[in-house]
PDB file of N, CA and C in Angstrom:
ATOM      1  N   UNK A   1      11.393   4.550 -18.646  1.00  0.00           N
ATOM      2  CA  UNK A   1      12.069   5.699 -18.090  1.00  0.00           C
ATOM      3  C   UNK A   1      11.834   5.734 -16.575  1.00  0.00           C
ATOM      4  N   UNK A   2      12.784   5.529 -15.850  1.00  0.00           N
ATOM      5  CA  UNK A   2      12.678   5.577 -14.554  1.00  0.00           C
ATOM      6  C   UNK A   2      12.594   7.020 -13.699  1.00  0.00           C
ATOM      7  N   UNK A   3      11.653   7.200 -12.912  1.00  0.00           N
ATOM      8  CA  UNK A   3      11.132   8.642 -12.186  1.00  0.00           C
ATOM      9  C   UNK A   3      12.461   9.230 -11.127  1.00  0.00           C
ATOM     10  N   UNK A   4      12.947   9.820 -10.769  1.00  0.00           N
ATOM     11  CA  UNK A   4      13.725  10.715  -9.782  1.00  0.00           C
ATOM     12  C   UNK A   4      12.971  10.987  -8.842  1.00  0.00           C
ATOM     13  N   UNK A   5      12.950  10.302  -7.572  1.00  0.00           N
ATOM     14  CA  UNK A   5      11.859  10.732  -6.840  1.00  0.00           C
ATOM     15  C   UNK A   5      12.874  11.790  -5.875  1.00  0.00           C
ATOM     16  N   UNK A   6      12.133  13.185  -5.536  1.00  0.00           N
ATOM     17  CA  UNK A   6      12.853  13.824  -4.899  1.00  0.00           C
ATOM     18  C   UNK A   6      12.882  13.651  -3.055  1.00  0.00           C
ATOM     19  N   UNK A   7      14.209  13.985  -2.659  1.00  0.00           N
ATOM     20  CA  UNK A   7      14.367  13.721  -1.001  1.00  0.00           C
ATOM     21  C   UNK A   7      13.185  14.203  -0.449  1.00  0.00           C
ATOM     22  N   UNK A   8      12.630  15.140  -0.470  1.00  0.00           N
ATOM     23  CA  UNK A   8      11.519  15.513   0.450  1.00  0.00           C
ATOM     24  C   UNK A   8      10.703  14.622   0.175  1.00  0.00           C
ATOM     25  N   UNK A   9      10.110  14.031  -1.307  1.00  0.00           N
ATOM     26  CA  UNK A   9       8.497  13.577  -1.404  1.00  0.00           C
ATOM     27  C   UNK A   9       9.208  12.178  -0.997  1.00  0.00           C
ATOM     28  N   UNK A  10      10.605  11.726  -1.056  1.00  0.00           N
ATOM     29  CA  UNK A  10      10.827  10.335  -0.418  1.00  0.00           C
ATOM     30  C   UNK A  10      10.545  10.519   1.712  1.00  0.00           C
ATOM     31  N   UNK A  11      10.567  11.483   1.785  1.00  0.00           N
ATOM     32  CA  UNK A  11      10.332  11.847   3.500  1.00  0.00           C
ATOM     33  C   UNK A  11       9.568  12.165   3.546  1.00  0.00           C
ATOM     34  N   UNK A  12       8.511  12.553   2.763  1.00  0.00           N
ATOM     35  CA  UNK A  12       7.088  12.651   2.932  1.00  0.00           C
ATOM     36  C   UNK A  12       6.428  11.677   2.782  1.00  0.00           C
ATOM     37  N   UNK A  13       6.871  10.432   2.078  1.00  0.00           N
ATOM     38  CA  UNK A  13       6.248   9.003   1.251  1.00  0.00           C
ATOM     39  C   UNK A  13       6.490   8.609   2.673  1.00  0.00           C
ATOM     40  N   UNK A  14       7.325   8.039   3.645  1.00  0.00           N
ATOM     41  CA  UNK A  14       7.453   7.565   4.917  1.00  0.00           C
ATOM     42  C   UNK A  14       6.763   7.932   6.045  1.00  0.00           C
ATOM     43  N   UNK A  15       6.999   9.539   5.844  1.00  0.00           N
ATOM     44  CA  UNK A  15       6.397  10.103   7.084  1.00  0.00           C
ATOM     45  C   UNK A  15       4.862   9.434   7.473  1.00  0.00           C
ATOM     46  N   UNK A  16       4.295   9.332   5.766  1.00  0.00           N
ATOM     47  CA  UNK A  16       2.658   9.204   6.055  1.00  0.00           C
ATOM     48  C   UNK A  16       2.461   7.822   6.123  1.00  0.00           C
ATOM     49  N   UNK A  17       3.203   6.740   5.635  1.00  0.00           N
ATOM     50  CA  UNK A  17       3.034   5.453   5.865  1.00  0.00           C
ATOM     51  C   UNK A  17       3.912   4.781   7.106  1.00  0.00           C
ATOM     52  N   UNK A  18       4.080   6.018   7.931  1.00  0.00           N
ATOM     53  CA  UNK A  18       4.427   5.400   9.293  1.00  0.00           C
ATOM     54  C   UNK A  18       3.228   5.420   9.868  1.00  0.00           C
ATOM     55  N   UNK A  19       2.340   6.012   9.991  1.00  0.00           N
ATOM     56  CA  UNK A  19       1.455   6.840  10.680  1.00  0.00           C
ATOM     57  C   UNK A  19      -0.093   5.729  10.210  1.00  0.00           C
ATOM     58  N   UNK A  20      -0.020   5.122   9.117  1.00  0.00           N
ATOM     59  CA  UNK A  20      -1.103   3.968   8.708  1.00  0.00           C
ATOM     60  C   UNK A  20      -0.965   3.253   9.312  1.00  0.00           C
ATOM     61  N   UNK A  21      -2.576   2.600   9.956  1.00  0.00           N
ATOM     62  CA  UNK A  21      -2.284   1.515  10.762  1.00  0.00           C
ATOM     63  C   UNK A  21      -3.369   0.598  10.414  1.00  0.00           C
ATOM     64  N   UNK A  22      -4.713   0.663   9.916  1.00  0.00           N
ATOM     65  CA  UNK A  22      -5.580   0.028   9.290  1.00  0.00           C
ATOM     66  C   UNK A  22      -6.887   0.857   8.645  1.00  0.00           C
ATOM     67  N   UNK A  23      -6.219   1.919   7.504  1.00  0.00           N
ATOM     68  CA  UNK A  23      -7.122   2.978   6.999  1.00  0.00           C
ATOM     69  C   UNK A  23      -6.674   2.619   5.409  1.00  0.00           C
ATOM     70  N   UNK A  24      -7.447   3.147   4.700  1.00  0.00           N
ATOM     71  CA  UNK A  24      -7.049   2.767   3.425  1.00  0.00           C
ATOM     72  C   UNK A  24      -7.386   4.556   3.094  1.00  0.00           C
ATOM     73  N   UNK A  25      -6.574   5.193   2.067  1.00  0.00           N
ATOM     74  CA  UNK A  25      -6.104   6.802   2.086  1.00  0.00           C
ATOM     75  C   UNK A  25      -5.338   7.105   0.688  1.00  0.00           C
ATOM     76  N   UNK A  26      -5.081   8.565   0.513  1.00  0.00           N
ATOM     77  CA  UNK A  26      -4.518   9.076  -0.431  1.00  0.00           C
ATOM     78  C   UNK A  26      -4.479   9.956   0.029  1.00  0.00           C
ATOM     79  N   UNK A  27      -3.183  10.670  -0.303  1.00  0.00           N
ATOM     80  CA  UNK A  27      -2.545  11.663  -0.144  1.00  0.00           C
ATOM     81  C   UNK A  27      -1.809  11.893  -1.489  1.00  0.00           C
ATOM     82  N   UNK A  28      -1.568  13.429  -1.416  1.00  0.00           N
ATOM     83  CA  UNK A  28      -0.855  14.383  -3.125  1.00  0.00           C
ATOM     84  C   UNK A  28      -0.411  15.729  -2.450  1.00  0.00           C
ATOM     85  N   UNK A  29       0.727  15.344  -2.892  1.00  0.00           N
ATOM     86  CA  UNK A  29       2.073  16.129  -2.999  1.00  0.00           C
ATOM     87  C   UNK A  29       2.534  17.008  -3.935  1.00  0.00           C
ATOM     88  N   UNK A  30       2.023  18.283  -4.267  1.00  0.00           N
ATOM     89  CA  UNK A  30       2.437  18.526  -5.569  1.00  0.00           C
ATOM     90  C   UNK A  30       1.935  17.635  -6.701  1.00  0.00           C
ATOM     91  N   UNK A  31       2.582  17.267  -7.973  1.00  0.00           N
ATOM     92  CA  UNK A  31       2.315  16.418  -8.726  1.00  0.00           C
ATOM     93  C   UNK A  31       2.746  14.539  -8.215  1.00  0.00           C
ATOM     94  N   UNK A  32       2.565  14.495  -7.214  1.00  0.00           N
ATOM     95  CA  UNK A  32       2.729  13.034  -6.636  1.00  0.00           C
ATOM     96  C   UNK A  32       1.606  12.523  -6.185  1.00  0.00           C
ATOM     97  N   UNK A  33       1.401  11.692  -5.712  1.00  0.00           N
ATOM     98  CA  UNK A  33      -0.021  11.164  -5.470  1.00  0.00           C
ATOM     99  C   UNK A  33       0.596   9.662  -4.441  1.00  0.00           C
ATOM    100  N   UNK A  34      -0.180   9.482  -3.588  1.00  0.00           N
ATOM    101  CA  UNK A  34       0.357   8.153  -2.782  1.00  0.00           C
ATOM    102  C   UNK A  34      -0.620   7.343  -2.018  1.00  0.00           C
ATOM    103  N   UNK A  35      -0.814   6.278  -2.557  1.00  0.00           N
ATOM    104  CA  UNK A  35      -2.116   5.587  -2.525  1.00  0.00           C
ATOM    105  C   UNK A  35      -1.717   4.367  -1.020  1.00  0.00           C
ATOM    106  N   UNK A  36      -2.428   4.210  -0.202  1.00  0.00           N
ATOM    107  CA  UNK A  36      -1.866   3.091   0.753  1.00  0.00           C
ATOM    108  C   UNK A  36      -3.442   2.131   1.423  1.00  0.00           C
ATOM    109  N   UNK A  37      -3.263   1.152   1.660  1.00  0.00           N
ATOM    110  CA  UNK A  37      -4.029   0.480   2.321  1.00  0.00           C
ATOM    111  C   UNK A  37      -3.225  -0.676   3.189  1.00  0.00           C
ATOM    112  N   UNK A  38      -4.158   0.020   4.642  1.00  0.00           N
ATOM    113  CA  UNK A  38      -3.520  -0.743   5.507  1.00  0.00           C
ATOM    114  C   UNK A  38      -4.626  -1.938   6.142  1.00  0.00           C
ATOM    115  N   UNK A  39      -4.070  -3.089   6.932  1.00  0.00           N
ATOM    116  CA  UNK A  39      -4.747  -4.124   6.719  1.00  0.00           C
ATOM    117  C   UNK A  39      -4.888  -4.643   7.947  1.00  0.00           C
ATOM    118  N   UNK A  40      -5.934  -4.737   8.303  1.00  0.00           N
ATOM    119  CA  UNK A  40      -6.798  -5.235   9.345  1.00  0.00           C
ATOM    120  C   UNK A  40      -7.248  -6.508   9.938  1.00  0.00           C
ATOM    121  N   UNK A  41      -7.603  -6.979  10.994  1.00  0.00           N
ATOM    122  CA  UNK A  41      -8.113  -8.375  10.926  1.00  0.00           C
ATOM    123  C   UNK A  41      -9.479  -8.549  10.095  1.00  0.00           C
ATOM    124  N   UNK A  42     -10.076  -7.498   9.532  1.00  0.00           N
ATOM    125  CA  UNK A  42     -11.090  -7.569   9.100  1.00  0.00           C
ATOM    126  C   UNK A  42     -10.804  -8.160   7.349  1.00  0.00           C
ATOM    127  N   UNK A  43      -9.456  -7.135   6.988  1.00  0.00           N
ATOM    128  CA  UNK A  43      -9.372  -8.149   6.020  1.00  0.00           C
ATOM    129  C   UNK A  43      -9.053  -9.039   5.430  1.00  0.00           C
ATOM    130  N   UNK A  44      -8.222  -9.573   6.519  1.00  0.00           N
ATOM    131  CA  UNK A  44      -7.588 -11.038   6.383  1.00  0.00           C
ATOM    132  C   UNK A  44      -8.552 -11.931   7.223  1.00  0.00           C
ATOM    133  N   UNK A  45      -9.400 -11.870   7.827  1.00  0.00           N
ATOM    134  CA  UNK A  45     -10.067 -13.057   8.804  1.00  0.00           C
ATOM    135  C   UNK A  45     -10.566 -14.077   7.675  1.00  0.00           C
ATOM    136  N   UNK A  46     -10.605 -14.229   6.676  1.00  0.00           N
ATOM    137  CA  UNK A  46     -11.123 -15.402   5.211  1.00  0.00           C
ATOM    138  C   UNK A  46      -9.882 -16.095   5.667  1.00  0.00           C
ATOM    139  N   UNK A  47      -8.738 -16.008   6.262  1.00  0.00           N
ATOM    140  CA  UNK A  47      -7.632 -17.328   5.842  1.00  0.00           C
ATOM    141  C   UNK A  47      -7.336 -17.690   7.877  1.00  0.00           C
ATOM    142  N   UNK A  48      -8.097 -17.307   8.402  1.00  0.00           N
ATOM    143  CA  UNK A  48      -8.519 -17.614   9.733  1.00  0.00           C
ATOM    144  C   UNK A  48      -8.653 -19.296  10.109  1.00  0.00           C
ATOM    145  N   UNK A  49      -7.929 -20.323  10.551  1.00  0.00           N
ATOM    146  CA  UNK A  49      -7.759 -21.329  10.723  1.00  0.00           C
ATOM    147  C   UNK A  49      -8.330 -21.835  12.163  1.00  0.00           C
ATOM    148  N   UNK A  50      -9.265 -22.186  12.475  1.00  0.00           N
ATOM    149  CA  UNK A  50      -9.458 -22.192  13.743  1.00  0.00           C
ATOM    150  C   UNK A  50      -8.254 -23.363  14.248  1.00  0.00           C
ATOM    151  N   UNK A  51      -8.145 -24.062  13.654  1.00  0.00           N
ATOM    152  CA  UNK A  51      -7.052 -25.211  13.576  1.00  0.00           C
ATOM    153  C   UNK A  51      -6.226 -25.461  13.576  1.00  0.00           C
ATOM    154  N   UNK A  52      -5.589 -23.493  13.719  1.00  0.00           N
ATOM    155  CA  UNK A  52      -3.998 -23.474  13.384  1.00  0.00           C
ATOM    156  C   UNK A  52      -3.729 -22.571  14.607  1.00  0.00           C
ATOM    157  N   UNK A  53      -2.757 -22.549  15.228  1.00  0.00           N
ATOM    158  CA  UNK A  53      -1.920 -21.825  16.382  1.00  0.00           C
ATOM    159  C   UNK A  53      -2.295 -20.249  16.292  1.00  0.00           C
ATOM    160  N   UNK A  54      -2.076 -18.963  17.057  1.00  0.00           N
ATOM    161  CA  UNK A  54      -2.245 -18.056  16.762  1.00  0.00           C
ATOM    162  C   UNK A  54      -1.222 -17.621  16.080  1.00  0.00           C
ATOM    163  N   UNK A  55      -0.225 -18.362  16.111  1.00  0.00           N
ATOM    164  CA  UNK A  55       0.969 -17.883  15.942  1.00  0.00           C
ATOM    165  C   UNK A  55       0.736 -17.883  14.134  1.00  0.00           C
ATOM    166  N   UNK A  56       0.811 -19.541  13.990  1.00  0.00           N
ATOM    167  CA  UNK A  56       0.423 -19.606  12.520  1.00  0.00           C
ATOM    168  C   UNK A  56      -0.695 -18.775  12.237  1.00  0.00           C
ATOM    169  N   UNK A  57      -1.913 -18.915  12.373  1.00  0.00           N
ATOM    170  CA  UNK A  57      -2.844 -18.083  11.935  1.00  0.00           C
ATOM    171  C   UNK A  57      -2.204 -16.472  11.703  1.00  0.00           C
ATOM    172  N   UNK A  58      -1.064 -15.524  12.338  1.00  0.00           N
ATOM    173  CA  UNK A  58      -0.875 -14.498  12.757  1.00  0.00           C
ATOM    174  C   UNK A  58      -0.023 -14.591  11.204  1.00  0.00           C
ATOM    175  N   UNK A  59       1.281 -15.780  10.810  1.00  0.00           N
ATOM    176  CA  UNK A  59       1.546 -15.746   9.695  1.00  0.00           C
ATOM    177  C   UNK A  59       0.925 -15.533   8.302  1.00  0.00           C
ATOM    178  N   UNK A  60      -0.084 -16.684   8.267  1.00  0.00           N
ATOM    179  CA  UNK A  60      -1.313 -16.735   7.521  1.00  0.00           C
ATOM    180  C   UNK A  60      -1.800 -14.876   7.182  1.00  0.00           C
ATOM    181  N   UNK A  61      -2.138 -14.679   7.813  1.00  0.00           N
ATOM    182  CA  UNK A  61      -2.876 -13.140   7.584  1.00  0.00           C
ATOM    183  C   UNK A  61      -1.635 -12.584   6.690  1.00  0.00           C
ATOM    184  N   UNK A  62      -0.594 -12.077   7.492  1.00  0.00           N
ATOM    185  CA  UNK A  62       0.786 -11.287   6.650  1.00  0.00           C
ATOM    186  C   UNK A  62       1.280 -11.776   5.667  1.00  0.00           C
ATOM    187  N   UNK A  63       0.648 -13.045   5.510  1.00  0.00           N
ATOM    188  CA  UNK A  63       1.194 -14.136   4.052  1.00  0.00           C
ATOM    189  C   UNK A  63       0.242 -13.605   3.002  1.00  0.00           C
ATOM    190  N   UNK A  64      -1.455 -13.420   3.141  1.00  0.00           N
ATOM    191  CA  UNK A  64      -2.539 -13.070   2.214  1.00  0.00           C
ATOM    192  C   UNK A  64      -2.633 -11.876   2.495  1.00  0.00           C
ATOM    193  N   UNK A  65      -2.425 -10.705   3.071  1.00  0.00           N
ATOM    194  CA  UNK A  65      -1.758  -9.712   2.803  1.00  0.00           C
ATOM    195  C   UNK A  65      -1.020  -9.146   1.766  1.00  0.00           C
ATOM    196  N   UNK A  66       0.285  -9.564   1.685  1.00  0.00           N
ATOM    197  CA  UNK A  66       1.171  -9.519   0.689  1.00  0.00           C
ATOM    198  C   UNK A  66       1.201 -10.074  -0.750  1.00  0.00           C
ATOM    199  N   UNK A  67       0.040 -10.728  -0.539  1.00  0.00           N
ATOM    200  CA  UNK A  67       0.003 -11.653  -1.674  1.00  0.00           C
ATOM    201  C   UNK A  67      -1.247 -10.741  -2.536  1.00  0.00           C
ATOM    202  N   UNK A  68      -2.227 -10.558  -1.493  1.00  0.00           N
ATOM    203  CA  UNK A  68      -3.370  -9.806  -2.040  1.00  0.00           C
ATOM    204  C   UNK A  68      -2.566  -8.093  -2.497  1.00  0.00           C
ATOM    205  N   UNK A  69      -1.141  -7.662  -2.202  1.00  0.00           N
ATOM    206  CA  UNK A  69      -1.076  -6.300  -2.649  1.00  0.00           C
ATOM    207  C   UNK A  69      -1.086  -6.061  -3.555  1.00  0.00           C
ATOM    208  N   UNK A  70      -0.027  -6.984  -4.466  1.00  0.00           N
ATOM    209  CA  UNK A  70      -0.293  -6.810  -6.215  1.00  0.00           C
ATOM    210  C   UNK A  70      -1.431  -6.431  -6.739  1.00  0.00           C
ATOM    211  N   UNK A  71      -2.742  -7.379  -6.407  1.00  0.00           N
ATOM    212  CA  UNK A  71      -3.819  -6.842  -7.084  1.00  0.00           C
ATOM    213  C   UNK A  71      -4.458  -5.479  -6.727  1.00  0.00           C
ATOM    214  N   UNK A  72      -4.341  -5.341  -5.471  1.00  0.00           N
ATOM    215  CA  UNK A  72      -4.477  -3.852  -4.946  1.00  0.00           C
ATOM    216  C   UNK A  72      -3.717  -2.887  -5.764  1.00  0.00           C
ATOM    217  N   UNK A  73      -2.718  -2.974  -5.970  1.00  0.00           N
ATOM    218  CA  UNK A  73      -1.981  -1.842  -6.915  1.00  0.00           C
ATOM    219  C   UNK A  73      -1.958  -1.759  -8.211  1.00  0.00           C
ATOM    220  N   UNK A  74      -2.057  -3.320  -8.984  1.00  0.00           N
ATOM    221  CA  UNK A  74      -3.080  -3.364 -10.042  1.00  0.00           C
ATOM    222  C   UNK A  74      -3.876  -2.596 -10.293  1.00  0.00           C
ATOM    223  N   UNK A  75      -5.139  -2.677  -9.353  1.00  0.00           N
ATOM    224  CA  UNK A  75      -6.201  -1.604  -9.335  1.00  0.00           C
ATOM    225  C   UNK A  75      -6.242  -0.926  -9.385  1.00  0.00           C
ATOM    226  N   UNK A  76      -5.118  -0.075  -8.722  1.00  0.00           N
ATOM    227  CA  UNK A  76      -4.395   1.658  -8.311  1.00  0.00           C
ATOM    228  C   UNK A  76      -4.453   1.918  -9.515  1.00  0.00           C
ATOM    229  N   UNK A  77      -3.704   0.921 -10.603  1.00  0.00           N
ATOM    230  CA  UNK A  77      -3.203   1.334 -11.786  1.00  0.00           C
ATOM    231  C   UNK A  77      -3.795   1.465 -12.725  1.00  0.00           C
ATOM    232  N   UNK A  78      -4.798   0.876 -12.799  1.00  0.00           N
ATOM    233  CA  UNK A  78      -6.279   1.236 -13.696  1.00  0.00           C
ATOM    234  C   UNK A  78      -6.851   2.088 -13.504  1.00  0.00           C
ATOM    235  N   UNK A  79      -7.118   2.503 -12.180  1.00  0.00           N
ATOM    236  CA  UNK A  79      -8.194   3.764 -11.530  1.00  0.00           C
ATOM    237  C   UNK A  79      -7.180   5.197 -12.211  1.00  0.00           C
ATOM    238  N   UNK A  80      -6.372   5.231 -11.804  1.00  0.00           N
ATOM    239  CA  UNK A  80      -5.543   6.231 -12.055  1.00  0.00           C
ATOM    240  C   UNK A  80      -4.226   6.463 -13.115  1.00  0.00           C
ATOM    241  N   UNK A  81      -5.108   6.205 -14.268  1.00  0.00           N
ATOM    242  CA  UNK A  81      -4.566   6.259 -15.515  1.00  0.00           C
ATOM    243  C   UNK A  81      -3.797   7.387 -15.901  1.00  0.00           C
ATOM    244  N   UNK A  82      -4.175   8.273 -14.907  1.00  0.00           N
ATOM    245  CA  UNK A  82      -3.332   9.868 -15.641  1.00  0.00           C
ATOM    246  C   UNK A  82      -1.717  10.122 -14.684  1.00  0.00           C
ATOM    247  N   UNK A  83      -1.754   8.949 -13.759  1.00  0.00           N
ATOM    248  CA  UNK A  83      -0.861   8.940 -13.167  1.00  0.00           C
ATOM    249  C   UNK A  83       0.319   7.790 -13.748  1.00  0.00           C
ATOM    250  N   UNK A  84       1.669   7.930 -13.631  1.00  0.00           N
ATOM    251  CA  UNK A  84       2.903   6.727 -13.503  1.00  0.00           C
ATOM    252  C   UNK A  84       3.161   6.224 -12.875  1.00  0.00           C
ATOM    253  N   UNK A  85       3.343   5.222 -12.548  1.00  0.00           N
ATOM    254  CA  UNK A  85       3.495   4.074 -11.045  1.00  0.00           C
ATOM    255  C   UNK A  85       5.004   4.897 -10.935  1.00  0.00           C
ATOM    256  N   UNK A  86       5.611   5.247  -9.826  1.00  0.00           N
ATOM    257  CA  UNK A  86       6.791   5.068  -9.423  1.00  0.00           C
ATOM    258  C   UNK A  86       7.171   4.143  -8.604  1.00  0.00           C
ATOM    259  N   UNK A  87       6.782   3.980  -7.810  1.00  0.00           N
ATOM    260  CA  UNK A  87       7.270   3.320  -6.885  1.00  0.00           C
ATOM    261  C   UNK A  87       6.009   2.077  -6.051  1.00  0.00           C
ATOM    262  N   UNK A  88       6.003   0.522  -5.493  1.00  0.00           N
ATOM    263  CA  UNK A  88       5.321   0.534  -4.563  1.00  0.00           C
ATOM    264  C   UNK A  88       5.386  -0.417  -3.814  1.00  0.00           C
ATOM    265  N   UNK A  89       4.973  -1.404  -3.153  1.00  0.00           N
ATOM    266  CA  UNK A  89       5.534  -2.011  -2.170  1.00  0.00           C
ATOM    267  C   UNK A  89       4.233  -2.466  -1.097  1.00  0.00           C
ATOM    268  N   UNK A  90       4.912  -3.479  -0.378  1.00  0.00           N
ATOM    269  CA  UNK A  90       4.163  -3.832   0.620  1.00  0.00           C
ATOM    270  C   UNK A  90       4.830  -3.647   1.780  1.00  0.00           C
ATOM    271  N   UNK A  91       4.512  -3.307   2.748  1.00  0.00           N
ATOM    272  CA  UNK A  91       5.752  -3.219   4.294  1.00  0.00           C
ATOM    273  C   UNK A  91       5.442  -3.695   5.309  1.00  0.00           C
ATOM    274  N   UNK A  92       5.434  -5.366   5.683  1.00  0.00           N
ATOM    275  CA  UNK A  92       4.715  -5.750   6.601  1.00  0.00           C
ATOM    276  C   UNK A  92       5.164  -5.447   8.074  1.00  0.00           C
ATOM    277  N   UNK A  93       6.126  -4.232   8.214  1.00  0.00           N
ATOM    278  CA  UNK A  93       6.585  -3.759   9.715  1.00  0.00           C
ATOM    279  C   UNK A  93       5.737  -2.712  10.074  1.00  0.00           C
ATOM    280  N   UNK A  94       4.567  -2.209   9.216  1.00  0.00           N
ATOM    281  CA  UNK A  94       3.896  -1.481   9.002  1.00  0.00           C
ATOM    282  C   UNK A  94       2.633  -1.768   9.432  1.00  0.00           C
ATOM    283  N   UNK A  95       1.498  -0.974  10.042  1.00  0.00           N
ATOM    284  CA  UNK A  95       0.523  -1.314  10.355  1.00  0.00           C
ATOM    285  C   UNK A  95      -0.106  -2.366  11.523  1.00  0.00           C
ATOM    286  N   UNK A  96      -1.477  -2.600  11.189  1.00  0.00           N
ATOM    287  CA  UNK A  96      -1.451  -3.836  12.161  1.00  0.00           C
ATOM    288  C   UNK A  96      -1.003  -5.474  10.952  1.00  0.00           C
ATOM    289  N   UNK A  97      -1.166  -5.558  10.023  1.00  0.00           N
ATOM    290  CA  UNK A  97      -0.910  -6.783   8.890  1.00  0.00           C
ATOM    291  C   UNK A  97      -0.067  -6.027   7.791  1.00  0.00           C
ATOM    292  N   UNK A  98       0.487  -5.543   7.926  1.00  0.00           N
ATOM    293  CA  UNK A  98       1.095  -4.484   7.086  1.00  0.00           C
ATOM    294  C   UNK A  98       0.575  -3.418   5.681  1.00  0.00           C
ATOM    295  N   UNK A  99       0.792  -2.562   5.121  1.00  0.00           N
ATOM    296  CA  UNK A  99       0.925  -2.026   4.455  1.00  0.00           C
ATOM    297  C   UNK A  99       0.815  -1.884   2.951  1.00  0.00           C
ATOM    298  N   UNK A 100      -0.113  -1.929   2.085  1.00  0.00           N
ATOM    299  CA  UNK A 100      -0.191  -2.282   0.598  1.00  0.00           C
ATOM    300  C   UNK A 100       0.351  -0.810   0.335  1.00  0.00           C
ATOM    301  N   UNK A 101       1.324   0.090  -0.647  1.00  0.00           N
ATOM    302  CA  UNK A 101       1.527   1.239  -0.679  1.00  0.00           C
ATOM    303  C   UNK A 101       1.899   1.547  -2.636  1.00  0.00           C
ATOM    304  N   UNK A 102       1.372   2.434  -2.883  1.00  0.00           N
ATOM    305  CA  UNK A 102       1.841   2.970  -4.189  1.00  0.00           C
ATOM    306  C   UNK A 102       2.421   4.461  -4.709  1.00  0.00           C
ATOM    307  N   UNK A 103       3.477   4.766  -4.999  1.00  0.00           N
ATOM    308  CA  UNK A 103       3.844   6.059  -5.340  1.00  0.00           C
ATOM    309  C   UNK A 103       3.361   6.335  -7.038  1.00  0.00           C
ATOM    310  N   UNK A 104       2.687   7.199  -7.438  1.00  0.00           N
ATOM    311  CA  UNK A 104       2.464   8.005  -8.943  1.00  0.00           C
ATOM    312  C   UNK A 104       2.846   9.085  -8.869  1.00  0.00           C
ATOM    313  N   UNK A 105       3.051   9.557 -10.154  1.00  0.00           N
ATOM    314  CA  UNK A 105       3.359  11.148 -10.738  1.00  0.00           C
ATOM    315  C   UNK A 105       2.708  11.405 -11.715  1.00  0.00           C
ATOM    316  N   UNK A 106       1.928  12.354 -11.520  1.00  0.00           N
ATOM    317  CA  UNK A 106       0.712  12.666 -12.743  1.00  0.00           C
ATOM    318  C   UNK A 106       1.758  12.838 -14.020  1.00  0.00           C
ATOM    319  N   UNK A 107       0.801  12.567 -15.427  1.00  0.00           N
ATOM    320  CA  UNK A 107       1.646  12.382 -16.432  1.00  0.00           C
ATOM    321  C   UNK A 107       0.525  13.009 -17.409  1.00  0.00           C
ATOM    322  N   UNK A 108      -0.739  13.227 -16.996  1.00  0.00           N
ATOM    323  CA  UNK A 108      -1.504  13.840 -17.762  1.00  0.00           C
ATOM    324  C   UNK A 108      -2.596  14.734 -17.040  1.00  0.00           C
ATOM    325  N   UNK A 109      -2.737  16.345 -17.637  1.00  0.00           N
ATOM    326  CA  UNK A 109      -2.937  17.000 -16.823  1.00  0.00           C
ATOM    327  C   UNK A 109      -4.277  17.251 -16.895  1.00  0.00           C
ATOM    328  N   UNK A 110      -5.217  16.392 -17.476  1.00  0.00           N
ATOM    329  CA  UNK A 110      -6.611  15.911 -17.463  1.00  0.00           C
ATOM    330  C   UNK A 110      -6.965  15.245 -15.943  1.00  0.00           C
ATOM    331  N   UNK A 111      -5.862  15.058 -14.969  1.00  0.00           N
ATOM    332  CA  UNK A 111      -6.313  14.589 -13.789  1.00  0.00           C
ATOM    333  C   UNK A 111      -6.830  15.251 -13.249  1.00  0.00           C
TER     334      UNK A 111
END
């Protein structure tokens, strides 16, 4: 069953992941919840090439980034069982390495 996300909490979901730049956070909206981690040289420096251009190296990071979000939201999704994934995404125009981001809607009111 797919969620209806409403216009405001979709302009509220942006507003706050414009504004991430290398913090990892939550924010709740009513019954919404919006999980984000933003990404740093701190946590990409493991795929750091001394050997490779900055340029490449600069790819490298936004490549294990994106790759590492899945499991990040994975996680989301275990921790927060009383919630529904709606929505989530990675946005690498976002941040300094971009953006790991998850939208939920509580589904059980044991949260």
């Amino acid at each position: 069953m797919e969620i209806s996300i409403p216009s405001n909490i979709q302009t509220w979901v942006d507003n706050v992941l414009e504004e991430v730049s290398d913090e990892v956070g939550k924010e709740v909206n009513g019954e919404f919840l919006l999980l984000y981690e933003g990404w740093s040289s701190i946590c990409v420096d493991e795929v750091y090439d001394p050997l490779k251009s900055d340029e490449e190296n600069e790819k490298a990071y936004y490549s294990f980034a994106e790759e590492q979000s899945g499991k990040v939201i994975e996680e989301w999704v275990v921790k927060y069982s009383g919630y529904q994934l709606v929505q989530c995404g990675y946005e690498r125009r976002l941040g300094l390495y971009g953006v790991t981001w998850a939208l939920f809607k509580k589904v059980n009111d044991e949260v």
